[in-house]
Structures are given as structure tokens and as C-alpha cells.
C-alpha atoms as a PDB file:
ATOM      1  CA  UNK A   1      22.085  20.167  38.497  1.00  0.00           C
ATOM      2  CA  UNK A   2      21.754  21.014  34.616  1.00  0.00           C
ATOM      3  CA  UNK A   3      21.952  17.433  33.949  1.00  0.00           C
ATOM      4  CA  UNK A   4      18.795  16.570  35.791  1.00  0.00           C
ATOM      5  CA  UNK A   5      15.934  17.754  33.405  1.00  0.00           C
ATOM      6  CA  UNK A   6      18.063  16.061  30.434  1.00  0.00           C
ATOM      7  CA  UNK A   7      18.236  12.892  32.095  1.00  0.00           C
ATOM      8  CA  UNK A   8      14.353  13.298  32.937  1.00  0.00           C
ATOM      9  CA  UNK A   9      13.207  13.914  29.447  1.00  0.00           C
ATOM     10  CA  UNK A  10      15.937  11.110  28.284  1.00  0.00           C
ATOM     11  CA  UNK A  11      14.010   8.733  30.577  1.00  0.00           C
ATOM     12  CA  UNK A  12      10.380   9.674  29.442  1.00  0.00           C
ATOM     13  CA  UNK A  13      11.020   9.459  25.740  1.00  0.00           C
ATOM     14  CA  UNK A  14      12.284   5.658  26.319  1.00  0.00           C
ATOM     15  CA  UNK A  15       9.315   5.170  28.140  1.00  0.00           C
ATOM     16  CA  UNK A  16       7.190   6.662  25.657  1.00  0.00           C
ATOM     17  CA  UNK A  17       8.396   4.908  23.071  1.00  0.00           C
ATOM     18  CA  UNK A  18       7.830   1.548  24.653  1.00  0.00           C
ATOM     19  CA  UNK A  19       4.490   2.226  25.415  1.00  0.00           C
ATOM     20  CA  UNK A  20       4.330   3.417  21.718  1.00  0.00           C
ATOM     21  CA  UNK A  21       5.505   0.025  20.516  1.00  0.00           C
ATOM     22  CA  UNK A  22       2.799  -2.138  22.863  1.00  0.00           C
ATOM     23  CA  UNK A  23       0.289   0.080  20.869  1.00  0.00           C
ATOM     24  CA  UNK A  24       1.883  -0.482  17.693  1.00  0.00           C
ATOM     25  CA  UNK A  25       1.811  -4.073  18.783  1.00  0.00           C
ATOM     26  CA  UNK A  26      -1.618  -4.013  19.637  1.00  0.00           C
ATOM     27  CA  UNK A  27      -2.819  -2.392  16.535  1.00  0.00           C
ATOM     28  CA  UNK A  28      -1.200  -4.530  14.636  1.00  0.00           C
ATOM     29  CA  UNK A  29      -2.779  -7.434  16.599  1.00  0.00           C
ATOM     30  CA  UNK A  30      -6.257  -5.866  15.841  1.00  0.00           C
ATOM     31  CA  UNK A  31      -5.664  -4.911  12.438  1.00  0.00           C
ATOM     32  CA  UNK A  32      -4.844  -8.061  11.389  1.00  0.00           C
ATOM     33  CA  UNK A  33      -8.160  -9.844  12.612  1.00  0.00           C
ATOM     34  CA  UNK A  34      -9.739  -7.202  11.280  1.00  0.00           C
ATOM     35  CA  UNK A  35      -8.246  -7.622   7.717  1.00  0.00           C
ATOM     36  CA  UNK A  36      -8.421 -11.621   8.148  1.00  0.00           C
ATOM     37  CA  UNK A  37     -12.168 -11.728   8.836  1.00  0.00           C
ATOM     38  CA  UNK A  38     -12.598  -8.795   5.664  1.00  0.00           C
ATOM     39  CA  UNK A  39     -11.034 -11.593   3.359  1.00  0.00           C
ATOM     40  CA  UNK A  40     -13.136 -14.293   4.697  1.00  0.00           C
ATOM     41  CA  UNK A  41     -15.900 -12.205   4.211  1.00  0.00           C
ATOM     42  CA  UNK A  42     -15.093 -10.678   0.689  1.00  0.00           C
ATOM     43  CA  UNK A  43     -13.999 -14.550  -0.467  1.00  0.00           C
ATOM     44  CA  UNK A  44     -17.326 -15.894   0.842  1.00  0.00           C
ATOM     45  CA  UNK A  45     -19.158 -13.198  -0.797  1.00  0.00           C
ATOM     46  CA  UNK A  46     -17.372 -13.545  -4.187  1.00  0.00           C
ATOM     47  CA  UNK A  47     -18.046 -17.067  -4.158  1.00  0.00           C
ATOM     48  CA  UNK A  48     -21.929 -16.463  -3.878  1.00  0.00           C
END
């Protein structure tokens, strides 16, 4: 019965850091727009 809360936590830190990574994902997902429509914006201005 000792093993039980090891093999509980075991199981919740995989899951945790698999959610963790779909965020990361995410994030990154997001981020990247964001920086992509900054440089459109900053190369449109610096053109002006």
C-alpha cells in the first residue's frame, strides 16, 4: 500500500507536464503571430 501515493503523484506529474507542453505549444503559437504582425508593423512604419 506504500506504493500507491508514489504511483499517484508519478501519474499527475506526467499529466501535468503534458498539459504544460499544449500551453507551451500554445504560447508559442500566439507568440509568434504576435511577433509576426510587430514586424509587419515596425517594417511598414520604418518604411513611412
Amino acid at each position: 500500500m506504500a506504493l500507491q501515493p508514489d504511483y499517484r503523484r508519478f501519474v499527475g506529474e506526467i499529466v501535468a507536464i503534458r498539459n504544460a507542453k499544449s500551453i507551451v505549444r500554445r504560447l508559442d503559437r500566439t507568440a509568434g503571430t504576435l511577433v509576426l504582425s510587430w514586424l509587419r508593423s515596425a517594417s511598414s512604419a520604418r518604411r513611412r
